[in-house]
N, C-alpha and C. Protein backbone atom coordinates (compact mmCIF):
# COMPACT_ATOMS: atom_id res chain seq x y z
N UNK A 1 -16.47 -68.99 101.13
CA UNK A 1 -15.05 -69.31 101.19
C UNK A 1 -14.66 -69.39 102.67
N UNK A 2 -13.94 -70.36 102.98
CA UNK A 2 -13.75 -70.60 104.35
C UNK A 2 -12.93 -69.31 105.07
N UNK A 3 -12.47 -69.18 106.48
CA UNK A 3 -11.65 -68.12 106.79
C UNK A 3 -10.36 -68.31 106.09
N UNK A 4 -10.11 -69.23 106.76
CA UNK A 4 -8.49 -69.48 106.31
C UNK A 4 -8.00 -69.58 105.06
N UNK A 5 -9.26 -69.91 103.61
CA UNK A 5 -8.84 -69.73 102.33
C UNK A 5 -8.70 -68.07 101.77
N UNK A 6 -10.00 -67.01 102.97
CA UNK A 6 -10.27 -65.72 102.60
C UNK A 6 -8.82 -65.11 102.91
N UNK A 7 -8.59 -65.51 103.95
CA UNK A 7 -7.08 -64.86 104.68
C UNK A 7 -5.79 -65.30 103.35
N UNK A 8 -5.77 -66.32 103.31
CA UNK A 8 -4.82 -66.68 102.07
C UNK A 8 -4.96 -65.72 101.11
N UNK A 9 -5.80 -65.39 100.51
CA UNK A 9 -6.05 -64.84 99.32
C UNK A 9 -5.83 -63.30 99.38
N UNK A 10 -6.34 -62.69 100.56
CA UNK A 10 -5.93 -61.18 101.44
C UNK A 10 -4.89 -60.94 101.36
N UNK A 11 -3.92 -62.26 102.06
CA UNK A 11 -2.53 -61.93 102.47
C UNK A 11 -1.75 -61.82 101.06
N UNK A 12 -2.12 -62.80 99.96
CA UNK A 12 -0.53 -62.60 99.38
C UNK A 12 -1.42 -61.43 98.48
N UNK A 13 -2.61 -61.19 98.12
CA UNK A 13 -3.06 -59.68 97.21
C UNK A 13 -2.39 -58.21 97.84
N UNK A 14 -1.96 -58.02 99.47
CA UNK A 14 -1.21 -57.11 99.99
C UNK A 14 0.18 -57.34 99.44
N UNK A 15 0.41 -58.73 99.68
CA UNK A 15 1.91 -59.46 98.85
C UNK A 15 2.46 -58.31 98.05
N UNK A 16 1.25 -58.60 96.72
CA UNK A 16 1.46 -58.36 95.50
C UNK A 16 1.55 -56.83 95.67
N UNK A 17 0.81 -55.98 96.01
CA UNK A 17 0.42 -54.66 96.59
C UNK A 17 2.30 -53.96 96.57
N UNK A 18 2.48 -54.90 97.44
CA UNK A 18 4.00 -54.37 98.18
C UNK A 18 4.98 -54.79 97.30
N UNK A 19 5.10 -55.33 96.62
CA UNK A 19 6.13 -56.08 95.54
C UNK A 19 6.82 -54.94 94.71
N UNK A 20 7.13 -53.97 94.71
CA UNK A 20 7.87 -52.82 93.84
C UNK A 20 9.24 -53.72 93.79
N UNK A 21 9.49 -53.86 92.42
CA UNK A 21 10.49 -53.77 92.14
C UNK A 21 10.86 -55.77 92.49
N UNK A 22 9.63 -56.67 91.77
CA UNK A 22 9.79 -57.91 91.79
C UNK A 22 9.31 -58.48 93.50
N UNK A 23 8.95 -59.98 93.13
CA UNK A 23 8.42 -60.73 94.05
C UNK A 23 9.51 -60.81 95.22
N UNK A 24 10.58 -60.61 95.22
CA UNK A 24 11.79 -60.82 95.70
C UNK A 24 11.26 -59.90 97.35
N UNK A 25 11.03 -58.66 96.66
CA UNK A 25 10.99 -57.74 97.57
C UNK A 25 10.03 -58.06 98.93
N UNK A 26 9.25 -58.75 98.85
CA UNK A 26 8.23 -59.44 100.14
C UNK A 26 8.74 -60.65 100.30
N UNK A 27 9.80 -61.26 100.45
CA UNK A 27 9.89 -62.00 100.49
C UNK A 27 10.05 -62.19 102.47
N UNK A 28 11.22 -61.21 103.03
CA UNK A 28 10.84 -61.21 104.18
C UNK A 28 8.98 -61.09 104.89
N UNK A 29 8.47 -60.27 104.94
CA UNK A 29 6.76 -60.15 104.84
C UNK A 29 6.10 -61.30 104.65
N UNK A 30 6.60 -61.62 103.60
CA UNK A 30 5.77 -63.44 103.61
C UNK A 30 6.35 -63.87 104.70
N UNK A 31 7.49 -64.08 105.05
CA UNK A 31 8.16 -64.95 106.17
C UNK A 31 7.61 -64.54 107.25
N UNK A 32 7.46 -63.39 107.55
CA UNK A 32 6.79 -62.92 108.71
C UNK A 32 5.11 -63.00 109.00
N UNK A 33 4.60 -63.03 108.41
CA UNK A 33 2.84 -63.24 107.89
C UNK A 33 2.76 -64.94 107.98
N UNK A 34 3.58 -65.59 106.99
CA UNK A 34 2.94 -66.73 107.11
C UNK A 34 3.82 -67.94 108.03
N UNK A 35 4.93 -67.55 108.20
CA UNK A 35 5.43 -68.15 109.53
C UNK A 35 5.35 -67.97 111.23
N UNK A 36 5.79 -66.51 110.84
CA UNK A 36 5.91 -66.08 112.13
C UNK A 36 4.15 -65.69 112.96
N UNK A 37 3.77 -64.76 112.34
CA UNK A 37 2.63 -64.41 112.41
C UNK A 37 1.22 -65.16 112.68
N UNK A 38 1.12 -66.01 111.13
CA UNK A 38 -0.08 -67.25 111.47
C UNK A 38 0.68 -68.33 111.78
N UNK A 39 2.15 -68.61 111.15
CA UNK A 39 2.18 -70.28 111.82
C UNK A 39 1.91 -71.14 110.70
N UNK A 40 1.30 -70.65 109.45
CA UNK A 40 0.88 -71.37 108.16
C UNK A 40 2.42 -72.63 108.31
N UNK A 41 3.41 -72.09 107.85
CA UNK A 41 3.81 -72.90 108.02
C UNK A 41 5.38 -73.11 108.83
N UNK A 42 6.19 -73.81 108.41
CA UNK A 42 7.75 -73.70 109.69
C UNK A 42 8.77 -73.10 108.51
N UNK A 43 9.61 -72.61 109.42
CA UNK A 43 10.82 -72.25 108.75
C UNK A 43 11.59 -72.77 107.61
N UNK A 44 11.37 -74.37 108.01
CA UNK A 44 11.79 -74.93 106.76
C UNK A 44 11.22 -75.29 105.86
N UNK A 45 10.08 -74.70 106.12
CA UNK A 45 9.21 -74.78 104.66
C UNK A 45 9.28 -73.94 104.10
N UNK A 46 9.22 -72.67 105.00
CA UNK A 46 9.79 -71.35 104.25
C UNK A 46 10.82 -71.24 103.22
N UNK A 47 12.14 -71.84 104.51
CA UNK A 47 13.41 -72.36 103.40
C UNK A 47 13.61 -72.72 101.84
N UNK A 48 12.66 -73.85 101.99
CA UNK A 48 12.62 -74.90 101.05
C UNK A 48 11.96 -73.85 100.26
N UNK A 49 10.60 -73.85 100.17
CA UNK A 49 9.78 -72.70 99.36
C UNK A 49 10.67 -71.65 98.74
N UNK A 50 11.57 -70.50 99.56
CA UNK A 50 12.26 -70.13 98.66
C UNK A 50 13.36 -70.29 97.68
N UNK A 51 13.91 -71.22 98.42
CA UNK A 51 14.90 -71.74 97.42
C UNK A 51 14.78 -72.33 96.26
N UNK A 52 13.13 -73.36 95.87
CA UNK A 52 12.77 -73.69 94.73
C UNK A 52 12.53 -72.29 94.29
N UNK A 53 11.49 -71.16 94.97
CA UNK A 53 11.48 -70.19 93.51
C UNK A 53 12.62 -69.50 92.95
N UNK A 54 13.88 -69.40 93.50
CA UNK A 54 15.04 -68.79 92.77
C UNK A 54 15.54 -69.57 91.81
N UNK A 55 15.40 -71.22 91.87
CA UNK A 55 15.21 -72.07 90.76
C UNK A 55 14.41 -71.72 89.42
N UNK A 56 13.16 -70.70 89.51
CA UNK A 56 12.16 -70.97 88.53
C UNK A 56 11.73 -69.31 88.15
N UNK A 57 11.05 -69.01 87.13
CA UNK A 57 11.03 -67.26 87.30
C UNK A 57 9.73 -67.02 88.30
N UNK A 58 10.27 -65.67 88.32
CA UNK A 58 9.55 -65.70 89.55
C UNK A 58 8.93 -65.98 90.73
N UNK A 59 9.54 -65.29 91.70
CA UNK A 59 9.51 -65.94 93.19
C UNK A 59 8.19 -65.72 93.54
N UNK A 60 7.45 -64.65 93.51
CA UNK A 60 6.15 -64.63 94.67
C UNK A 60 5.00 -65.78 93.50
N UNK A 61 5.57 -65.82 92.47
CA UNK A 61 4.49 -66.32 91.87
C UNK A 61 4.40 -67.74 91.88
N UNK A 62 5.43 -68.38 92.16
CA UNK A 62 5.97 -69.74 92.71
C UNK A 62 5.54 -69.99 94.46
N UNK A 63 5.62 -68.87 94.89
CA UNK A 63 5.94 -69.01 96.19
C UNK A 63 4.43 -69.12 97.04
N UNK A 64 3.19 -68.00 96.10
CA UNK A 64 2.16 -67.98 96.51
C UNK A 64 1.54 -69.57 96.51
N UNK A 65 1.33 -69.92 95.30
CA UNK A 65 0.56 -71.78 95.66
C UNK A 65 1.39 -72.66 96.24
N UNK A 66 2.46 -72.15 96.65
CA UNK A 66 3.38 -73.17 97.56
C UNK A 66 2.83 -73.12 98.90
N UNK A 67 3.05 -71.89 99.37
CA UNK A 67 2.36 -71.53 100.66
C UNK A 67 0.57 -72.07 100.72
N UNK A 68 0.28 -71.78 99.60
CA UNK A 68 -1.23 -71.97 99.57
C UNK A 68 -1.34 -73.11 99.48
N UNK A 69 -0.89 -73.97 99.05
CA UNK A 69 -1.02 -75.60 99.22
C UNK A 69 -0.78 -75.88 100.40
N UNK A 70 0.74 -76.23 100.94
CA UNK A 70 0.69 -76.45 102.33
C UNK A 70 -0.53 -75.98 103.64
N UNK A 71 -1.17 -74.75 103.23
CA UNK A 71 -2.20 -74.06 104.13
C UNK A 71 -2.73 -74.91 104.17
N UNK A 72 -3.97 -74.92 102.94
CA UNK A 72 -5.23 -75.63 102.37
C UNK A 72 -5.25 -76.10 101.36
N UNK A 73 -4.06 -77.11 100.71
CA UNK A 73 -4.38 -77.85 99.46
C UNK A 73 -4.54 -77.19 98.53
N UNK A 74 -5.45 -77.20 97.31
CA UNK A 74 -5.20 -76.92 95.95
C UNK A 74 -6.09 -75.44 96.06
N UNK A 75 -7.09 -75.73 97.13
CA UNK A 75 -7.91 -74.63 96.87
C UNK A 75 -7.41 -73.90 97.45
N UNK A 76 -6.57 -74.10 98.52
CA UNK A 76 -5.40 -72.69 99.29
C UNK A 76 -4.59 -72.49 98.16
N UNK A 77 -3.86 -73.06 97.37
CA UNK A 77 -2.89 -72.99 95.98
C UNK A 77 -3.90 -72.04 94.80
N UNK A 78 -4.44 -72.14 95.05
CA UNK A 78 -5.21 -71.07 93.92
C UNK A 78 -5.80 -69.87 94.13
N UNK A 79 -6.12 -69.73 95.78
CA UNK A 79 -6.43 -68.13 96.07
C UNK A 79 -5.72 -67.68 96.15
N UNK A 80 -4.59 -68.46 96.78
CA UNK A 80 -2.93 -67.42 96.69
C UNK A 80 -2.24 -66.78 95.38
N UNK A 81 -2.75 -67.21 94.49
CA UNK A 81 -2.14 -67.29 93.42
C UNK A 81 -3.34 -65.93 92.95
N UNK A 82 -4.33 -66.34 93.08
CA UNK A 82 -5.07 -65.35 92.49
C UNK A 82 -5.38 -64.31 93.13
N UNK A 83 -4.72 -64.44 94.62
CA UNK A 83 -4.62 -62.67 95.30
C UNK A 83 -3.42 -61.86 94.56
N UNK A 84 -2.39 -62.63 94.65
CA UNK A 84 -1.43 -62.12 94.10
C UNK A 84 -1.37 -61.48 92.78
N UNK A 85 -2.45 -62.21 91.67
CA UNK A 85 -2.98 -61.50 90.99
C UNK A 85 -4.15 -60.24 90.47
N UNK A 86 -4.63 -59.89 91.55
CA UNK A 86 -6.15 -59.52 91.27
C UNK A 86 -5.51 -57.92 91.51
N UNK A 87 -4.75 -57.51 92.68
CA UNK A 87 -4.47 -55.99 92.72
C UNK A 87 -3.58 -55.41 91.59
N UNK A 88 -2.47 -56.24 91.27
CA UNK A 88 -2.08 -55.51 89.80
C UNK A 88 -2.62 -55.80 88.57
N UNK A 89 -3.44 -56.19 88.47
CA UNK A 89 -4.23 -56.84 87.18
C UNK A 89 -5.12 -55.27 87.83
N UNK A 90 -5.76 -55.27 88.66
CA UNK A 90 -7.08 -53.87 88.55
C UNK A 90 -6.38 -52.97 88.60
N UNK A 91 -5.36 -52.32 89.73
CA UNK A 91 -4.34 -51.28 89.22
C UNK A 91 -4.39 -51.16 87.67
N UNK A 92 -3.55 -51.90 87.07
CA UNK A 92 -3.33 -51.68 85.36
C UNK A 92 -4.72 -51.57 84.60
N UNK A 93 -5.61 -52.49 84.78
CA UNK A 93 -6.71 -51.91 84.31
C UNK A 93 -7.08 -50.55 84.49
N UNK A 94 -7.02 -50.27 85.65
CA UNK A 94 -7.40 -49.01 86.06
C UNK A 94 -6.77 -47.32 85.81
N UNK A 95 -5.74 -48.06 85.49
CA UNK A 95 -4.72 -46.90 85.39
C UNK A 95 -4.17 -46.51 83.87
N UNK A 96 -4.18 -47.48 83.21
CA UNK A 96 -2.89 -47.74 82.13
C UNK A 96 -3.36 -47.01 80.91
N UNK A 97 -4.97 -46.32 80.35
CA UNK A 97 -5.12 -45.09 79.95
C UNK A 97 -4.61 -43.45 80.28
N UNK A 98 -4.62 -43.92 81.55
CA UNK A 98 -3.92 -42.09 82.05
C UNK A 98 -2.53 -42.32 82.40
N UNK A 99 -1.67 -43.21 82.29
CA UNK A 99 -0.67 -43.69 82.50
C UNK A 99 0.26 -42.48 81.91
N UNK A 100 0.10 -42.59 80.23
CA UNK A 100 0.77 -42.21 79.38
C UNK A 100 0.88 -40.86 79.60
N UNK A 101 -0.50 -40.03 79.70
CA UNK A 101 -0.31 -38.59 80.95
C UNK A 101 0.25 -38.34 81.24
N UNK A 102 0.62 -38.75 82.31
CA UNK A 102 1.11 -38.65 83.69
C UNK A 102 1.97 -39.19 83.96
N UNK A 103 3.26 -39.39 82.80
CA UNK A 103 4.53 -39.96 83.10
C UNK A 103 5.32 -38.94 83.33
N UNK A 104 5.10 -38.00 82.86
CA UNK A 104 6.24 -37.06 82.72
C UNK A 104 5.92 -35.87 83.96
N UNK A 105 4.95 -36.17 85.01
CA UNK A 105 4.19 -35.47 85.65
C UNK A 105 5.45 -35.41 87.01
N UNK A 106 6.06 -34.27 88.17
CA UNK A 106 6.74 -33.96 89.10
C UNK A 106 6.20 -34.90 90.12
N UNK A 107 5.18 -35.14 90.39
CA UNK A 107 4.87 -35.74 91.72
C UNK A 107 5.27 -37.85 91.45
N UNK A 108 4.51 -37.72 89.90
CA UNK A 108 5.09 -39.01 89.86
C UNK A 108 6.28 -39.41 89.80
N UNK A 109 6.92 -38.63 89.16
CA UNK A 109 8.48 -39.06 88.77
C UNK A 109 9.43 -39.08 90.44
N UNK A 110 8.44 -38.08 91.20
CA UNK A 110 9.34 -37.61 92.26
C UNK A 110 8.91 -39.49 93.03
N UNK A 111 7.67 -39.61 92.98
CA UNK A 111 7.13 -41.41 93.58
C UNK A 111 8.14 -42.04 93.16
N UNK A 112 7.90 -42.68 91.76
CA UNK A 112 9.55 -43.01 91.29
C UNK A 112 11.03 -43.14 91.71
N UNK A 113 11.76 -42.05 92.37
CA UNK A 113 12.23 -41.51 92.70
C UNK A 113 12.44 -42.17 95.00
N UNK A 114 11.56 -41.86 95.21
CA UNK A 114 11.25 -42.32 96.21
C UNK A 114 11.07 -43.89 96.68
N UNK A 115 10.61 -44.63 95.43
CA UNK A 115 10.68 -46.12 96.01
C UNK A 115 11.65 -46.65 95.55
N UNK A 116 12.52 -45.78 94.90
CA UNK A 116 13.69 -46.71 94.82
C UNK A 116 14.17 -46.81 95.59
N UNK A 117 14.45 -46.20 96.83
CA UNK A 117 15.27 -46.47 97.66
C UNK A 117 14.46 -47.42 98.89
N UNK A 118 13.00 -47.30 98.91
CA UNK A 118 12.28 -48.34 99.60
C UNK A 118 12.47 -49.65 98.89
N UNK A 119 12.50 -50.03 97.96
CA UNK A 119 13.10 -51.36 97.07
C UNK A 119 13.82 -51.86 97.65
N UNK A 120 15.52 -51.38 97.79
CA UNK A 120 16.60 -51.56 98.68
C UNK A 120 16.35 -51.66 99.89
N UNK A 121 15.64 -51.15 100.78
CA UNK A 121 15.40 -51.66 101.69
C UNK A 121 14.32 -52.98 102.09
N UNK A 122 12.96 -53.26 101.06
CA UNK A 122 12.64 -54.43 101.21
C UNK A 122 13.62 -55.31 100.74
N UNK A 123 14.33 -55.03 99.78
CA UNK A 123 15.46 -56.36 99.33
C UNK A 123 16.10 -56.62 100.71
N UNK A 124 16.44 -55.98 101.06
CA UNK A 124 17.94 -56.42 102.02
C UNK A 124 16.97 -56.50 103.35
N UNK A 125 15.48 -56.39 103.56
CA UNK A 125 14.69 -57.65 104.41
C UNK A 125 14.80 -58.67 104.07
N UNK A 126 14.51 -58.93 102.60
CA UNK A 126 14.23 -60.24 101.97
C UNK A 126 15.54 -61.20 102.22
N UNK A 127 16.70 -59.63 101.92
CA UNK A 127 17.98 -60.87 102.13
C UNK A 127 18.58 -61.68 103.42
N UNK A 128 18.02 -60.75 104.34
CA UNK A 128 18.29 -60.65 105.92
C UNK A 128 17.78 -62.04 106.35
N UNK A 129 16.01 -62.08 106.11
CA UNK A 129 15.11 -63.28 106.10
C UNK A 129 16.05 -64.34 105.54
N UNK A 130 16.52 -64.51 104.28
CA UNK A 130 17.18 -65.70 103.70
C UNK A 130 18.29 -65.86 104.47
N UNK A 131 19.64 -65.03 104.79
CA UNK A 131 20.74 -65.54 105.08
C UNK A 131 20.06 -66.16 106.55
N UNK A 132 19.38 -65.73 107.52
CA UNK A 132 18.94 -66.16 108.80
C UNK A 132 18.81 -67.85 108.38
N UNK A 133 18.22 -68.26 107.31
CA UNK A 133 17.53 -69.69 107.75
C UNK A 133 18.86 -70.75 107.04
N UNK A 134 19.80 -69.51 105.90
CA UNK A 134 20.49 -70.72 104.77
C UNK A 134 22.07 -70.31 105.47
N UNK A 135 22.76 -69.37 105.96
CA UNK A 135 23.75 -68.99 106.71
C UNK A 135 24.13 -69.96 108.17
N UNK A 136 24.05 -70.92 108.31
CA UNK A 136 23.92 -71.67 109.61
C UNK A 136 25.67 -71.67 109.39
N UNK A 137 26.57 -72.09 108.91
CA UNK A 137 28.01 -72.15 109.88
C UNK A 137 28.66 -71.50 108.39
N UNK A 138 30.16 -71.51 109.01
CA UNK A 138 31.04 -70.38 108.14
C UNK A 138 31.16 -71.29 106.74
N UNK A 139 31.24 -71.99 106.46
CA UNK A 139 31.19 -72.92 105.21
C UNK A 139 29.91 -72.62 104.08
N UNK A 140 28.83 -72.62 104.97
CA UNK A 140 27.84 -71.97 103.95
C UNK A 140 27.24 -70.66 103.41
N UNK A 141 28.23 -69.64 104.53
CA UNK A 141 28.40 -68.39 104.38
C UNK A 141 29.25 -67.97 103.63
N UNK A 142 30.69 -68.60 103.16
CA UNK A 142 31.97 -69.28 101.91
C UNK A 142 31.12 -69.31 100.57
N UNK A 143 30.13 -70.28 100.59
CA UNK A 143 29.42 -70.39 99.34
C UNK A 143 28.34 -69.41 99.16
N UNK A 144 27.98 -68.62 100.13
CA UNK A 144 26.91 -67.34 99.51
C UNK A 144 28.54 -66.39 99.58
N UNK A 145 29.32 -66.10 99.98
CA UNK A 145 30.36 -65.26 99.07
C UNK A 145 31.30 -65.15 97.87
N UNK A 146 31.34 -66.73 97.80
CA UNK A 146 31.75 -67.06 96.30
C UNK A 146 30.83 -66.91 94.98
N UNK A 147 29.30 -67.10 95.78
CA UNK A 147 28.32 -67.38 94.74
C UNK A 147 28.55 -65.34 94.05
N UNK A 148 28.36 -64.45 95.16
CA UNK A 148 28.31 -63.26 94.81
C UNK A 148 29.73 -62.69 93.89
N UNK A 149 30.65 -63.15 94.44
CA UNK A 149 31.58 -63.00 93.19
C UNK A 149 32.03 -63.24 92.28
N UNK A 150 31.16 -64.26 92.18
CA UNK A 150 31.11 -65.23 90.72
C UNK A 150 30.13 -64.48 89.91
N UNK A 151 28.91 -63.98 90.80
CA UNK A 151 28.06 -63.50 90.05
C UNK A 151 28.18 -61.80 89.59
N UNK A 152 29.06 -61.41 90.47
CA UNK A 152 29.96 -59.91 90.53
C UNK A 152 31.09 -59.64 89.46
N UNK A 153 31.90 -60.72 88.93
CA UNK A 153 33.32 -60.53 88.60
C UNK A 153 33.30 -61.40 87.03
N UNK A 154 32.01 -62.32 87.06
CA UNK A 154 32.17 -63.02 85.82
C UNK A 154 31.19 -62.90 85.18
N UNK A 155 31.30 -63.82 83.83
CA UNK A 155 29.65 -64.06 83.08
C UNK A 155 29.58 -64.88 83.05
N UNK A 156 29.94 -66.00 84.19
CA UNK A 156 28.58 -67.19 84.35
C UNK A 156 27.58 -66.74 84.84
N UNK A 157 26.49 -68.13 83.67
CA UNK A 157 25.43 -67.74 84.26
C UNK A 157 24.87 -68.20 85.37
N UNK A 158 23.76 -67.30 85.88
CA UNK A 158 23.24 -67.71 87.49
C UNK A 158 22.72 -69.04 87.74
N UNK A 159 22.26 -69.42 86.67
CA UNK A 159 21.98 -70.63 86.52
C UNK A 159 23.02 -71.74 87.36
N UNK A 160 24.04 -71.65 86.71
CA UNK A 160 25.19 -72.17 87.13
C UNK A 160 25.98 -72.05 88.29
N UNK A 161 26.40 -70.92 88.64
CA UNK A 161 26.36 -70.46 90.04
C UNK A 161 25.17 -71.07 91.09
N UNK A 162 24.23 -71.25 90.83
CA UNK A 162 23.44 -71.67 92.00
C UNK A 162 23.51 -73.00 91.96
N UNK A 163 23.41 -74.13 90.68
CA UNK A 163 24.19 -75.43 90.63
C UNK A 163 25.00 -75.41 91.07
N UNK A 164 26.05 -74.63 91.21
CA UNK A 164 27.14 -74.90 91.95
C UNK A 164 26.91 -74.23 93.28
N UNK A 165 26.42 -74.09 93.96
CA UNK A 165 25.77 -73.66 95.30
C UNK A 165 25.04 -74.80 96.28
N UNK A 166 24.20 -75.53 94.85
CA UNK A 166 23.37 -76.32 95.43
C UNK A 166 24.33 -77.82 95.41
N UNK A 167 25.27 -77.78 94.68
CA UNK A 167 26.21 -78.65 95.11
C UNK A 167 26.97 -78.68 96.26
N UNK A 168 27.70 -77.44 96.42
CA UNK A 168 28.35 -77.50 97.51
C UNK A 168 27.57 -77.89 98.80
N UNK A 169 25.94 -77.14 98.93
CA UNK A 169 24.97 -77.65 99.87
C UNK A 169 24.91 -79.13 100.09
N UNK A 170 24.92 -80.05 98.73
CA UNK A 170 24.77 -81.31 99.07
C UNK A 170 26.38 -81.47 99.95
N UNK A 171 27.28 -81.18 99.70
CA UNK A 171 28.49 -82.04 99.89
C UNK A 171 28.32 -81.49 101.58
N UNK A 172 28.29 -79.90 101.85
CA UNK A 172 27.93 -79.67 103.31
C UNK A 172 27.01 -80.57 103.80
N UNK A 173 26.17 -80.81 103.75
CA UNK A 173 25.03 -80.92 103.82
C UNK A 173 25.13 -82.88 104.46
N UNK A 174 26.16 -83.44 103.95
CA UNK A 174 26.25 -84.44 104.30
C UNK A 174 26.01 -85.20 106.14
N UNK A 175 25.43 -86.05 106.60
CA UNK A 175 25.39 -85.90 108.05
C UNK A 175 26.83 -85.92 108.56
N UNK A 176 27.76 -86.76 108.14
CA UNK A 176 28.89 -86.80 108.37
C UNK A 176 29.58 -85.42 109.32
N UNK A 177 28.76 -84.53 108.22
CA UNK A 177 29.37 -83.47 108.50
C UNK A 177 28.83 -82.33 109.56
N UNK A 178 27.55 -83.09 109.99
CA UNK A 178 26.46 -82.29 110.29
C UNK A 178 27.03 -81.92 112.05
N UNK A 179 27.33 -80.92 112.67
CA UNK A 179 28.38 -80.69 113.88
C UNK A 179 29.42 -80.57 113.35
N UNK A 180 30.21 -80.92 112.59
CA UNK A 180 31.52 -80.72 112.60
C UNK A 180 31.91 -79.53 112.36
N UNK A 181 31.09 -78.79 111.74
CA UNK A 181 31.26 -77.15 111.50
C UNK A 181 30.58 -76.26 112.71
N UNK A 182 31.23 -74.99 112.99
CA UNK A 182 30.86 -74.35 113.90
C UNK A 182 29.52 -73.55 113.75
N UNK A 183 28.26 -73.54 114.40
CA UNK A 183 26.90 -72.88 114.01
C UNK A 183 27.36 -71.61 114.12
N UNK A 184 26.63 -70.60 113.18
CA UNK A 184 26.24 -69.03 113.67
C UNK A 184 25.14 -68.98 113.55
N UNK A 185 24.42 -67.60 114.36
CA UNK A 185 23.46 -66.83 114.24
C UNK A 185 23.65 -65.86 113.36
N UNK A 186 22.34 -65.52 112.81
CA UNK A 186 22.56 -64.09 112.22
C UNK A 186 21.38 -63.49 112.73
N UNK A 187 21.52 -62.07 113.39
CA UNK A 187 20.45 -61.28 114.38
C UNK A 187 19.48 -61.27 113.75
């Protein structure tokens, strides 16, 4: 297996490793590993990449042969996919007889206990990573605060809310418009 397919397959199996609490949670980590880090690929591929998987279930599992294609084509698209699978597939193999044990056990429950609050903090990397690349001027920062109180205050579904997100993107999004709004950073 070449380097660069072995490295693919390494990187997103740590991916998966780190994922407590959904693919969501590495989502910064990927950005940093395969943008920043190797360079696999640019920001706006990153972009793009995540924004189709919030389209589809599951993000790292969408997100791995995305990245892995752009790397190395189909055969980068399939080690990614199958790193991401191979550590919780042997974990559960490995574990899921003494599981039943050892649920009710102090040290685990106290683990438990403990990554929840590491969860929250990979999320709000993950979220940090996203608003940085999709937050560019106050108009599209309007539509990630409407989207949250739509998704806060009502029962539409998310589905819908993000159609209507990805609309407003097109109508921003127009060149027309492209300068006419003021840029931000986000640190």
């Amino acid at each position: 297996m070449p380097a660069e397919l072995f490295d693919l397959f390494w990187q997103f199996m740590l991916f998966s490793l780190l994922a407590f609490g959904g693919g969501g949670t590495v989502l910064g980590l990927v950005d940093r590993v395969a943008v920043a880090d190797k360079g696999w690929i640019t920001p706006a591929e990153f972009s793009a990449a995540v924004g189709f998987t919030f389209i589809t279930p599951g993000p790292i599992l969408v997100l791995a042969p995305f990245v892995g294609y752009l790397v190395a084509g189909a055969a980068g698209a399939v080690v990614a996919t199958l790193g991401v699978f191979l550590a919780p597939w042997a974990l559960a193999m490995g574990s899921a007889h003494r599981l039943r044990r050892y649920l009710q056990h102090p040290r685990l429950r106290a683990f438990g206990k403990g990554a929840g609050p590491a969860i929250v903090g990979l999320f709000s990397l993950a979220v940090l990573t996203i608003a940085r690349s999709s937050l560019s001027n106050l108009a599209l920062v309007a539509v990630a605060l409407i989207a949250g109180t739509l998704m806060a205050r009502t029962k539409l579904h998310p589905i819908i809310i993000l159609a209507g997100g990805a609309l407003a993107g097109l109508v921003l999004g127009i060149p027309a418009l492209e300068g006419a709004l003021p840029e931000i950073r986000i640190p």
